[in-house]
N, C-alpha and C. Protein backbone atom coordinates (compact mmCIF):
# COMPACT_ATOMS: atom_id res chain seq x y z
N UNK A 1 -27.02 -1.37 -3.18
CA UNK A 1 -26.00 -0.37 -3.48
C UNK A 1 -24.61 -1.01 -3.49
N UNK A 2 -24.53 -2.10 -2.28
CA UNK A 2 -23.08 -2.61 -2.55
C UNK A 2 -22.48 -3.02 -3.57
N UNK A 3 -23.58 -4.05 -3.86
CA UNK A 3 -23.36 -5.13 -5.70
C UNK A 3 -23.24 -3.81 -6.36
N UNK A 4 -24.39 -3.07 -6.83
CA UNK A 4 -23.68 -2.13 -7.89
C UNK A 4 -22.40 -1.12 -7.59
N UNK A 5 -22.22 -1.11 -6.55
CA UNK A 5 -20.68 -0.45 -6.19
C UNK A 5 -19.54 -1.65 -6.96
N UNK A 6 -19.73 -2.48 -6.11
CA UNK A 6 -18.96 -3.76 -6.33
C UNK A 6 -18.94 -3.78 -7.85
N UNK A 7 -19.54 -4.11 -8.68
CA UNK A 7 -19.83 -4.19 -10.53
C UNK A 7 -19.44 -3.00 -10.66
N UNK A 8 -18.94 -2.35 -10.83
CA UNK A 8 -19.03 -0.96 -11.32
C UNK A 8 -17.31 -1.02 -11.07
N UNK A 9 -16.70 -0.87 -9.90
CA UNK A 9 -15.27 -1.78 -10.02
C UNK A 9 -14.54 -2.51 -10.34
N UNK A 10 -15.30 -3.82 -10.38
CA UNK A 10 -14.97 -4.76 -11.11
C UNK A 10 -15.07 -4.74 -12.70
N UNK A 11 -15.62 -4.23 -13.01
CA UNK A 11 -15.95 -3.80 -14.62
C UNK A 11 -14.78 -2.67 -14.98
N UNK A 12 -14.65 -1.44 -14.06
CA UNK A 12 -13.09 -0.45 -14.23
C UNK A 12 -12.16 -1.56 -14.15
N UNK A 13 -11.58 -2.21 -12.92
CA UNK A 13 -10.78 -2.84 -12.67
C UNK A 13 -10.27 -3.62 -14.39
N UNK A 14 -11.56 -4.48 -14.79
CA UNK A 14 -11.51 -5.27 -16.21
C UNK A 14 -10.81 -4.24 -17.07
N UNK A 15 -11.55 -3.26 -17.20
CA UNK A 15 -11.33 -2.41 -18.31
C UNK A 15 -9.79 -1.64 -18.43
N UNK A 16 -9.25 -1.34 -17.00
CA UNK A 16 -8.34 -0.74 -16.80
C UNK A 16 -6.97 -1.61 -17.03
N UNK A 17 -6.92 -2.97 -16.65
CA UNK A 17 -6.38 -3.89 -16.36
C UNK A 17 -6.45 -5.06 -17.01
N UNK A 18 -6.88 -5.29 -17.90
CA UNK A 18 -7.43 -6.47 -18.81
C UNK A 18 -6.60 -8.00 -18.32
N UNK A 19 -7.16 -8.73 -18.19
CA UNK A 19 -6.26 -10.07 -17.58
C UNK A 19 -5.18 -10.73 -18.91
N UNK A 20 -5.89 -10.84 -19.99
CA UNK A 20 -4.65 -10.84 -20.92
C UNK A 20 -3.56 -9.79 -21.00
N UNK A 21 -3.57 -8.69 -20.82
CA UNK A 21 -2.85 -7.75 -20.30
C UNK A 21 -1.67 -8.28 -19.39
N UNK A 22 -1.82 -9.06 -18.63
CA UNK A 22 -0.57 -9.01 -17.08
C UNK A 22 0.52 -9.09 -17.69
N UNK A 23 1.45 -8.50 -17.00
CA UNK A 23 2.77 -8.35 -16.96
C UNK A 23 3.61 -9.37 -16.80
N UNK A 24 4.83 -9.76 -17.79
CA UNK A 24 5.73 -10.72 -17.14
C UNK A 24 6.72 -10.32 -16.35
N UNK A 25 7.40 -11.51 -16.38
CA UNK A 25 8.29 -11.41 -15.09
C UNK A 25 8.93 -9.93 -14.83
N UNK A 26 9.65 -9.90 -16.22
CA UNK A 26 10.92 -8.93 -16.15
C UNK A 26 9.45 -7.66 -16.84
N UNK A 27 8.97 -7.51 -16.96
CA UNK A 27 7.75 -6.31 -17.26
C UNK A 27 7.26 -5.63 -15.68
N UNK A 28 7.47 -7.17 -14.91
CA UNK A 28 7.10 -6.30 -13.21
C UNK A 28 8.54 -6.18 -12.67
N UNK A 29 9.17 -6.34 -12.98
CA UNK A 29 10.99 -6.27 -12.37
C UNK A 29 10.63 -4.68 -12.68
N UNK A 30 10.79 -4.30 -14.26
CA UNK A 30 11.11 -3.03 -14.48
C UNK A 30 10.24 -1.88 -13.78
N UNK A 31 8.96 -2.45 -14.11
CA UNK A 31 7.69 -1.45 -13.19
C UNK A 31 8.54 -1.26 -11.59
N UNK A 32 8.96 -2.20 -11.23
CA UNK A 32 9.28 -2.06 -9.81
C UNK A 32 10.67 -0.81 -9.83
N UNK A 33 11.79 -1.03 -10.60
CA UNK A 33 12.83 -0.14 -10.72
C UNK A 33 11.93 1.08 -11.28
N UNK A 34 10.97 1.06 -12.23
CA UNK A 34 10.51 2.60 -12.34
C UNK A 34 9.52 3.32 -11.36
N UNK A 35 9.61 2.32 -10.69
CA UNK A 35 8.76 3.33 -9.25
C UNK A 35 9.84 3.24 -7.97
N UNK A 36 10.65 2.89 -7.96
CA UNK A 36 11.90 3.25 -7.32
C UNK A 36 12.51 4.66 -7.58
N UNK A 37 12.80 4.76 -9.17
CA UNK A 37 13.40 5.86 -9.75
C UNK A 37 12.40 7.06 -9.45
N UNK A 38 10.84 7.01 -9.65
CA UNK A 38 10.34 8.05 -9.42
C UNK A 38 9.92 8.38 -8.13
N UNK A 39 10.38 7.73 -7.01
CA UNK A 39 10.47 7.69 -5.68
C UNK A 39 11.50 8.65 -5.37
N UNK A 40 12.80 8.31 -6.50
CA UNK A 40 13.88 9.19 -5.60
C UNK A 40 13.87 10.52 -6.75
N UNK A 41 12.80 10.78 -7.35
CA UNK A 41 13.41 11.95 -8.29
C UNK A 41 12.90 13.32 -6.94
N UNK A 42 11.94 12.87 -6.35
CA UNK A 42 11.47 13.38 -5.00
C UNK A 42 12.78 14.31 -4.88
N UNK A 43 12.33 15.43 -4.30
CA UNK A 43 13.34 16.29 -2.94
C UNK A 43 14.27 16.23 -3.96
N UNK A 44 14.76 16.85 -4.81
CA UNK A 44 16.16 16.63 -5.96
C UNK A 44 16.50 18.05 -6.29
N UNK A 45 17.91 19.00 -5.65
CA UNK A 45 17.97 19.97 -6.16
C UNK A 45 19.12 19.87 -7.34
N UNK A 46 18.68 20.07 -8.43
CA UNK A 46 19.60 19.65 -9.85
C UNK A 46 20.46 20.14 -9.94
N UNK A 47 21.75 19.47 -10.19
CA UNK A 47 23.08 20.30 -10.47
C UNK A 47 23.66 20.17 -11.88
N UNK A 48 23.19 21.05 -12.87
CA UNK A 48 23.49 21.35 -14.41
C UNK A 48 24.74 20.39 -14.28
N UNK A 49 25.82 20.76 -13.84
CA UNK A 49 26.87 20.38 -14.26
C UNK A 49 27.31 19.05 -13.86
N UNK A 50 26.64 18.18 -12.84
CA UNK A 50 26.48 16.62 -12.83
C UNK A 50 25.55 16.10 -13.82
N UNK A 51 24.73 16.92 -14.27
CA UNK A 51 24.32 16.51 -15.56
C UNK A 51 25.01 16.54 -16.61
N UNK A 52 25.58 17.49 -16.88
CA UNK A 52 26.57 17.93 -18.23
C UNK A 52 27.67 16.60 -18.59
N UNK A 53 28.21 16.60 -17.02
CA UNK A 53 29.16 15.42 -17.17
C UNK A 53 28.75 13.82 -17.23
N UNK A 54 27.36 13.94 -17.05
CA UNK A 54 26.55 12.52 -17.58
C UNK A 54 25.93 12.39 -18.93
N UNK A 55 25.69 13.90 -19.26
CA UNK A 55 25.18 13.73 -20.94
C UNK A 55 26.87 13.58 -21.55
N UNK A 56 27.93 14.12 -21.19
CA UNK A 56 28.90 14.09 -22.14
C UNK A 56 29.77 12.67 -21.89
N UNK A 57 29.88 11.90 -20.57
CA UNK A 57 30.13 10.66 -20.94
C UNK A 57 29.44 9.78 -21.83
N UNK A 58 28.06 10.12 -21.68
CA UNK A 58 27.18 8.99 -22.70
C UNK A 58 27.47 9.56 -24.20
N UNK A 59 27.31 10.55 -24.54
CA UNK A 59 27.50 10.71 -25.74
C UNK A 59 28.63 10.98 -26.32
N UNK A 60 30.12 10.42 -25.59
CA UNK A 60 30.77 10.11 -26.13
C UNK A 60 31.05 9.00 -27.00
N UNK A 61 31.85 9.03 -28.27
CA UNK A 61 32.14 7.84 -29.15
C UNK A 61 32.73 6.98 -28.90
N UNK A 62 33.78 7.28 -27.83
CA UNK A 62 34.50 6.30 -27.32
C UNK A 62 34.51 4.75 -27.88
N UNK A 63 35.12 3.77 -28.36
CA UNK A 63 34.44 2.43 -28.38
C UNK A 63 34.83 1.62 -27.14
N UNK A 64 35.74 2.50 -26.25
CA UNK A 64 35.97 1.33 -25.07
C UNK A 64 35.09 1.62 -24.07
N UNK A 65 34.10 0.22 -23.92
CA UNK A 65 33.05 0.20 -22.93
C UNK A 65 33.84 0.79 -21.46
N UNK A 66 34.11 1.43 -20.63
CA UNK A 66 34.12 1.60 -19.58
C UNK A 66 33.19 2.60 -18.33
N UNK A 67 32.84 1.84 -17.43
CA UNK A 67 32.07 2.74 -16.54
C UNK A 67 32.44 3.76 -15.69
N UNK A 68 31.27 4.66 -15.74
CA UNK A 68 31.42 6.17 -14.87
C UNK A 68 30.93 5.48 -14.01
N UNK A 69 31.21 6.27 -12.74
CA UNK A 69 31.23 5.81 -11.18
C UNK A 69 31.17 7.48 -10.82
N UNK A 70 29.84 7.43 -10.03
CA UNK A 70 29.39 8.37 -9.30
C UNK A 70 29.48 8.17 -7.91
N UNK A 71 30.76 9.09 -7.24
CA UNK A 71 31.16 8.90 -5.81
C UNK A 71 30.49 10.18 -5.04
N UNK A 72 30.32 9.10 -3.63
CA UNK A 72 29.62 10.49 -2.80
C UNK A 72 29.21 10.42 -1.67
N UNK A 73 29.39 10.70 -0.27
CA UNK A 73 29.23 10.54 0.84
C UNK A 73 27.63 9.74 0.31
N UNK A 74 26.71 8.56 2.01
CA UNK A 74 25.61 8.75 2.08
C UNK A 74 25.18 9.81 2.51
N UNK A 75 23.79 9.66 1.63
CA UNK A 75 23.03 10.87 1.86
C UNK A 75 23.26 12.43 0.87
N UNK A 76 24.56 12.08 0.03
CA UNK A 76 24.45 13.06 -1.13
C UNK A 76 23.77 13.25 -2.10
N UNK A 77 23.44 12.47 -2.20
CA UNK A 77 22.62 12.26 -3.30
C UNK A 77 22.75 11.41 -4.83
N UNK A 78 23.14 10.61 -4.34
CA UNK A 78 23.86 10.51 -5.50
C UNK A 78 22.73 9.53 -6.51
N UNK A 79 21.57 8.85 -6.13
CA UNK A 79 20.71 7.89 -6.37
C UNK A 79 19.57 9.30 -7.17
N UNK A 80 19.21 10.20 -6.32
CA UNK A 80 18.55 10.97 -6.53
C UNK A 80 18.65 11.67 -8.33
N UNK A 81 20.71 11.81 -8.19
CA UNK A 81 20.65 12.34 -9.35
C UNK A 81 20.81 11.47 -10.20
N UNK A 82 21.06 10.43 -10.15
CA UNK A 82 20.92 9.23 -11.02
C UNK A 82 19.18 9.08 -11.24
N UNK A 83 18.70 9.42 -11.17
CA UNK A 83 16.90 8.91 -11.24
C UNK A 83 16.62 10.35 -11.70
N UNK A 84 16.79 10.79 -11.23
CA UNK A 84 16.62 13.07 -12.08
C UNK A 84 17.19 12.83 -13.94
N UNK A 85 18.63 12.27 -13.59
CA UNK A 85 18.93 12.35 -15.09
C UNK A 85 18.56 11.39 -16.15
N UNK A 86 18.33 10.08 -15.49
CA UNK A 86 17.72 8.89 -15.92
C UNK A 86 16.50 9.59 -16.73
N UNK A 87 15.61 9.79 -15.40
CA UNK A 87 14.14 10.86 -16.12
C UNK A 87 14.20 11.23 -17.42
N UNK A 88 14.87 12.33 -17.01
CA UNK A 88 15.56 13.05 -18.59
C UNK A 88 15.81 12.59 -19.60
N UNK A 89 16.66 12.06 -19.30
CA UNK A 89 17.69 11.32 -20.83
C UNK A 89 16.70 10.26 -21.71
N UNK A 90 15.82 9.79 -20.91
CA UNK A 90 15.04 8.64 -21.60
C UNK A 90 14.14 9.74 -22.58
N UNK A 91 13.67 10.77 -21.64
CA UNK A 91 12.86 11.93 -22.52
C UNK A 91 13.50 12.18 -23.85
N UNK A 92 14.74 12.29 -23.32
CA UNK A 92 15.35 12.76 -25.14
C UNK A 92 16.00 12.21 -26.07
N UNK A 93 16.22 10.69 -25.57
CA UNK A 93 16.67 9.96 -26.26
C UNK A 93 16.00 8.76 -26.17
N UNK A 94 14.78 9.19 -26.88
CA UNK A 94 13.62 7.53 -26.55
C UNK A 94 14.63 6.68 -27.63
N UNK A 95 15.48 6.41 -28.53
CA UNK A 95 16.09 5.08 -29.17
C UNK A 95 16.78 4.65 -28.59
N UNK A 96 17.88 5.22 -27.44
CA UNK A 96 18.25 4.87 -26.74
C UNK A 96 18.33 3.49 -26.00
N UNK A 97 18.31 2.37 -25.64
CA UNK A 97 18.35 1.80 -24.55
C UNK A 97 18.92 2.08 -23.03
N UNK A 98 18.13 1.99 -22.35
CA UNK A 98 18.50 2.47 -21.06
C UNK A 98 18.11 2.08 -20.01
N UNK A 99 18.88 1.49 -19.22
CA UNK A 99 18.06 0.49 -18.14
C UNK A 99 18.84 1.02 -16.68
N UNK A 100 17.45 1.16 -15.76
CA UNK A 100 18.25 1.41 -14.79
C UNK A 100 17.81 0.42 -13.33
N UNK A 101 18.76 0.17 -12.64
CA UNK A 101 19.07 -1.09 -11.72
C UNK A 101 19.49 -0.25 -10.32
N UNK A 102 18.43 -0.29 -9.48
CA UNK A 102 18.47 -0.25 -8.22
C UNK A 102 18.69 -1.44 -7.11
N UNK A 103 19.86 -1.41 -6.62
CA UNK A 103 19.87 -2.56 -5.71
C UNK A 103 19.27 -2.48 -4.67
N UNK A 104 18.72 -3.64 -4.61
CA UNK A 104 17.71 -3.71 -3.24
C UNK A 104 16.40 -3.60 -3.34
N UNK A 105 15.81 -3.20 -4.72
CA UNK A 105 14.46 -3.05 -4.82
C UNK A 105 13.47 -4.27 -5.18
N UNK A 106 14.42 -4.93 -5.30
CA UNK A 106 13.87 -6.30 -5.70
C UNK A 106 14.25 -7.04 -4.90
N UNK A 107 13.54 -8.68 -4.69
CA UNK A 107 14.31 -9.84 -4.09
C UNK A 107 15.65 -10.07 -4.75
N UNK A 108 15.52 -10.32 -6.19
CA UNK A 108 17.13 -10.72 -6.51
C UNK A 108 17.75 -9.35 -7.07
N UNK A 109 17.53 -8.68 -6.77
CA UNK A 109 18.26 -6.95 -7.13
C UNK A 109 19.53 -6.94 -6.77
N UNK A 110 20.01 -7.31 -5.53
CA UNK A 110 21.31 -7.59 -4.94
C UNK A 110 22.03 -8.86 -5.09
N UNK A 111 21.35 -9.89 -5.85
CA UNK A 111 22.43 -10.83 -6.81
C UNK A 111 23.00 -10.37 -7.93
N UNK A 112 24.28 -10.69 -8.17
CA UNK A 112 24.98 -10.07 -9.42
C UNK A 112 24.65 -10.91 -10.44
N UNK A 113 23.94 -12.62 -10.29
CA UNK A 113 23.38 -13.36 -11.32
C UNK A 113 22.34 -12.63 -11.60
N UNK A 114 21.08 -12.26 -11.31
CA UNK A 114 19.74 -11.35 -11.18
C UNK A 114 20.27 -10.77 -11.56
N UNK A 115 21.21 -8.93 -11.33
CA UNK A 115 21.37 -8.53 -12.47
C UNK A 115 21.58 -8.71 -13.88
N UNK A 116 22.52 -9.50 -14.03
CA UNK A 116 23.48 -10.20 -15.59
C UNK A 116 22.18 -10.14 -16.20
N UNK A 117 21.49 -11.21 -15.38
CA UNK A 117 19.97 -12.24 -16.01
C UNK A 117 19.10 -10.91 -16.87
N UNK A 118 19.04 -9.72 -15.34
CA UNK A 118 18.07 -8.40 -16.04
C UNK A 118 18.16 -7.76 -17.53
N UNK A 119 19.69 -7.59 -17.12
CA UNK A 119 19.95 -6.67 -18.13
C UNK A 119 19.79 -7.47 -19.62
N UNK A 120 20.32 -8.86 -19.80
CA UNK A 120 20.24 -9.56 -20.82
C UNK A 120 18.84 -9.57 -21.13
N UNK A 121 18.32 -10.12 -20.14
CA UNK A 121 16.40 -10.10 -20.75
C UNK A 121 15.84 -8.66 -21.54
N UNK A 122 16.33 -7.38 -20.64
CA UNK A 122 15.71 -6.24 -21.38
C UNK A 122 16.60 -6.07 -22.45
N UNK A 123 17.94 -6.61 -22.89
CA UNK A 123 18.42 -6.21 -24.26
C UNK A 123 17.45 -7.21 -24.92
N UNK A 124 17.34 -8.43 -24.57
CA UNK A 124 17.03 -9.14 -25.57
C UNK A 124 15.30 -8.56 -26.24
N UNK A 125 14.51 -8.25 -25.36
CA UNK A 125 13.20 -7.48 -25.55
C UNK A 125 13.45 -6.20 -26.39
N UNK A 126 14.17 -5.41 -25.95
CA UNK A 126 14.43 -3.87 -26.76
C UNK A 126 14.68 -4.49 -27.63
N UNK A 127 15.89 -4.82 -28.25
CA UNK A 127 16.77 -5.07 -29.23
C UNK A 127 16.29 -6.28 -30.55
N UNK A 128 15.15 -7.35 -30.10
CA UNK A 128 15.27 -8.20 -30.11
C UNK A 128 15.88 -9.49 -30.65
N UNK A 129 16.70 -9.45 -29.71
CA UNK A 129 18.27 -10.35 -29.96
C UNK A 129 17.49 -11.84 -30.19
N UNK A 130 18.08 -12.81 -30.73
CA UNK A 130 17.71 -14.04 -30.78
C UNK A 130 18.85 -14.78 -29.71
N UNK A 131 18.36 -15.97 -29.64
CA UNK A 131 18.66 -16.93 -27.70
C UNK A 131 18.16 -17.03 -26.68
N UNK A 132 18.24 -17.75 -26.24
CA UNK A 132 17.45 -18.36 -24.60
C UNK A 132 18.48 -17.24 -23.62
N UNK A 133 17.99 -16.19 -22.85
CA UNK A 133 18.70 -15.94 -21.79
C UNK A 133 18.90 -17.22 -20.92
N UNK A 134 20.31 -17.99 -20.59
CA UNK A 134 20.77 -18.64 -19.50
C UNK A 134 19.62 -18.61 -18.17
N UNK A 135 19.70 -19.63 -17.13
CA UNK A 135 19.62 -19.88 -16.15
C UNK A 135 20.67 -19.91 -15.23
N UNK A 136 21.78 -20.72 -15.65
CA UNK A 136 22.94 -21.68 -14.85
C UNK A 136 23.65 -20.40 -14.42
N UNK A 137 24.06 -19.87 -13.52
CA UNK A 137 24.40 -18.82 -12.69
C UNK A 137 26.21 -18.96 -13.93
N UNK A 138 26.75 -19.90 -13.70
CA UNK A 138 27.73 -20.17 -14.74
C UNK A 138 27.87 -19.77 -16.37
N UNK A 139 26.78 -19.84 -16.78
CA UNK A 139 26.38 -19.71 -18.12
C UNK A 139 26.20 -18.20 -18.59
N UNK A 140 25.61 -17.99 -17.13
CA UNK A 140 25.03 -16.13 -17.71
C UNK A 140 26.39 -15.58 -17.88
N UNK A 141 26.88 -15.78 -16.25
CA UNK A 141 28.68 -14.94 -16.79
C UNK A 141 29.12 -15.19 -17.87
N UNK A 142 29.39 -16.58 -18.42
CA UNK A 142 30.05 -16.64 -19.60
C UNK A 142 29.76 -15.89 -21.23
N UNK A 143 28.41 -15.98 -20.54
CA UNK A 143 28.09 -15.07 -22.13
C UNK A 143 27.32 -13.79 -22.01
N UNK A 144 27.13 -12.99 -21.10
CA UNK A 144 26.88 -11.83 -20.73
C UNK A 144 27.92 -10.55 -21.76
N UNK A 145 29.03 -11.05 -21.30
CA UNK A 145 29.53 -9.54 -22.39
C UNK A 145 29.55 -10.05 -23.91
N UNK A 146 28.50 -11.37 -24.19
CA UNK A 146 28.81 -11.41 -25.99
C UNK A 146 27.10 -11.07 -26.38
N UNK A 147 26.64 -10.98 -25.18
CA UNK A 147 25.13 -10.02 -25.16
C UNK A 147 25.14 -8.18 -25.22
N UNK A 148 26.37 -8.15 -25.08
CA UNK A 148 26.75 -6.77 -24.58
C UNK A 148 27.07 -6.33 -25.52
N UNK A 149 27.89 -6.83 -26.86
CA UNK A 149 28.25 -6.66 -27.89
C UNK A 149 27.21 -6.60 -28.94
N UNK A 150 26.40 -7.75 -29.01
CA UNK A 150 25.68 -8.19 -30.11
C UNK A 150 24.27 -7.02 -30.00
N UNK A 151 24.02 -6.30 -28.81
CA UNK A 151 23.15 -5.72 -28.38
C UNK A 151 23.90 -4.28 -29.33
N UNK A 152 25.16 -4.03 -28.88
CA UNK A 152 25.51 -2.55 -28.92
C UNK A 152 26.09 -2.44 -30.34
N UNK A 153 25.30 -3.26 -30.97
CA UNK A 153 25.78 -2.90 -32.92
C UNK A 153 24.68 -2.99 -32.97
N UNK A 154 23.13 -2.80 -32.31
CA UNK A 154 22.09 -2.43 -32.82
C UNK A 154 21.52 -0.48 -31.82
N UNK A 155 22.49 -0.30 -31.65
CA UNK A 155 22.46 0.66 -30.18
C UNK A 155 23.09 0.68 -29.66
N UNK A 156 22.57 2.49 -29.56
CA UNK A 156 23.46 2.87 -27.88
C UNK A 156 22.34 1.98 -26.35
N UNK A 157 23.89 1.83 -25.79
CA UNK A 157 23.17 1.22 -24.29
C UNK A 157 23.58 1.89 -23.33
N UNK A 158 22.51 2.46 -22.30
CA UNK A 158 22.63 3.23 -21.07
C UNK A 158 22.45 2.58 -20.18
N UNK A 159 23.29 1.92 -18.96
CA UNK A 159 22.99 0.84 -18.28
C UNK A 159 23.26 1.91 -17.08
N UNK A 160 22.33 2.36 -16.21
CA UNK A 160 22.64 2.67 -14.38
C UNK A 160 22.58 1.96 -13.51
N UNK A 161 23.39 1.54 -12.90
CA UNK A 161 23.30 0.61 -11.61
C UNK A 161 23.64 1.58 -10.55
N UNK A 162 22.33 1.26 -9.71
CA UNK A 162 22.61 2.24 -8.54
C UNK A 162 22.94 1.11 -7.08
N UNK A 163 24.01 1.54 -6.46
CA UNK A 163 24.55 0.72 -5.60
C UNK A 163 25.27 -0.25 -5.55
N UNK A 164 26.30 -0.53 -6.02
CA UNK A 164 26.69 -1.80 -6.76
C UNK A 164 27.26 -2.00 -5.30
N UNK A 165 27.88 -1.12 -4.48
CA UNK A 165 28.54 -1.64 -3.29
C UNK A 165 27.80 -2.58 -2.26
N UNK A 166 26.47 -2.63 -2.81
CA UNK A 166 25.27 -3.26 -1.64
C UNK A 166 25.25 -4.59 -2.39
N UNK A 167 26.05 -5.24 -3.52
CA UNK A 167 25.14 -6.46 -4.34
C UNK A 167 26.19 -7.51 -3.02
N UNK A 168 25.36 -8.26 -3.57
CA UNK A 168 25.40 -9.80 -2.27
C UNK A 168 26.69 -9.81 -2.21
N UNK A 169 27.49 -10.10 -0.85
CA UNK A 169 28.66 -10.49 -0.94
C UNK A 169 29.22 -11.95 -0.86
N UNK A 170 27.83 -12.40 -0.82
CA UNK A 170 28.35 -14.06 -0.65
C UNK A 170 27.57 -14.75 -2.26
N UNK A 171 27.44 -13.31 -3.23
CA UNK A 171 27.12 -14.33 -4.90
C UNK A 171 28.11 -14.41 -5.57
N UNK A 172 29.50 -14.38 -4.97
CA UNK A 172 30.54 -14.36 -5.65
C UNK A 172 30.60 -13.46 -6.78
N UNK A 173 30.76 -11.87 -6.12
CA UNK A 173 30.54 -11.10 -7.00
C UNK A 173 31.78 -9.98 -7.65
N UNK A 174 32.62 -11.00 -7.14
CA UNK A 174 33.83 -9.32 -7.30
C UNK A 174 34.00 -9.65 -8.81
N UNK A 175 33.91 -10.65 -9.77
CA UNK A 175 33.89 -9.84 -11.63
C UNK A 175 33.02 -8.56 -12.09
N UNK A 176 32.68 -7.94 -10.87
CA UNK A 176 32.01 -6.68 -11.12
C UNK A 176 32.63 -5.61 -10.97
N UNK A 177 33.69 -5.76 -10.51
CA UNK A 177 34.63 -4.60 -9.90
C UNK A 177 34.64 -4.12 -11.20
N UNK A 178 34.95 -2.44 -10.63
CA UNK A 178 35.12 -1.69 -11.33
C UNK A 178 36.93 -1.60 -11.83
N UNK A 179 37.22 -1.69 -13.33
CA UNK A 179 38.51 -1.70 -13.41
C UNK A 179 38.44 -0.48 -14.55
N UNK A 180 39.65 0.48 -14.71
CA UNK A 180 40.07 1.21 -15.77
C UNK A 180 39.17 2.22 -15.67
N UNK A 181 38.67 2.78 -14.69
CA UNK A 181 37.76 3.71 -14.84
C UNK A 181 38.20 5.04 -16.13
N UNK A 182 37.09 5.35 -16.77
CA UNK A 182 37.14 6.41 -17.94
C UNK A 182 36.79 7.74 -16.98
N UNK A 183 35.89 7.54 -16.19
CA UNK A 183 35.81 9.21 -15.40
C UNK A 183 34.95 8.70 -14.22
N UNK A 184 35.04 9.80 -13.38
CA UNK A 184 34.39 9.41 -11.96
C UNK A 184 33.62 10.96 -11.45
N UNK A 185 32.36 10.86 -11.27
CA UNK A 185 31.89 12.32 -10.65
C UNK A 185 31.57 12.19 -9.16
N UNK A 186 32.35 13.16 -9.03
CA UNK A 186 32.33 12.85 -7.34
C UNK A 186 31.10 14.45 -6.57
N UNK A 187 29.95 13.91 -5.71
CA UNK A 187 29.88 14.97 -5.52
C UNK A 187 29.96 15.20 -4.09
């Protein structure tokens, strides 16, 4: 009974999972941020109008890239509704690009090189941009916002970073600061 228990698993397992199948690197990065996100859509009481003001920043025309910043005591929620609207928005705007970045869910989640690195790899996959994403922690900065460009004349890009206040403080990270803010939802 064991062996045929055993075969009978191993044969689902095959079938379910195929070994040519496995995932790369950045294919298990993202799996990992999308079971983060559906971790926190958990316990979420929705507030229309923190939504409203996240569908109407994104779908503004604006051409100057600048980021919304969602302020909010811990424990407001503020991750929650970031992963509630994330949910959503991907629902209705599958052309979209949209990537969302939880710090801390990963080993390098809280390097600001690991991010740069992320986000470039999934434009370059969505989009598919031609170039070697960088290694040299030096290199990515330098050409990160001409990835940012070359990406966003094939698309809109929805980038969430949740936590930016937690990324490493010793990866030399303050070119992340937030400057010129366009709007801020505070809840």
């Amino acid at each position: 009974l064991g062996q045929w228990v055993a075969e009978d698993l191993t044969a689902l397992i095959d079938r379910l999972y195929p070994e040519h199948e496995t995932p790369d690197h950045i294919a298990r990065v993202r799996m990992e941020h999308v079971a983060t996100l559906r971790s926190k859509q958990q316990a979420y009481v929705a507030r229309q109008s923190c939504f409203d003001r996240l569908d109407a920043f994104v779908a503004s025309d604006d051409p100057l890239i600048r980021p919304l910043v969602v302020l909010g005591g811990s424990g407001m929620g503020k991750t929650a509704l970031l992963a509630n609207w994330v949910f959503r928005y991907e629902k209705e705007h599958a052309d979209d690009f949209v990537l969302i970045h939880f710090i801390g869910t990963t080993p390098d989640s809280g390097s600001h090189v690991g991010l740069l690195r992320r986000i470039m790899l999934e434009l370059k996959r969505w989009f598919g941009l031609a170039g070697e994403v960088p290694s040299r922690p030096e290199h990515v900065c330098a050409v990160f916002s001409d990835w940012l460009v070359r990406a966003a004349t094939r698309g809109r890009i929805v980038l969430v970073l949740d936590a930016l206040n937690k990324i490493d403080p010793g990866d030399d990270a303050e070119h992340l600061a937030c400057r010129d803010l366009l709007a801020v939802v505070d809840l």
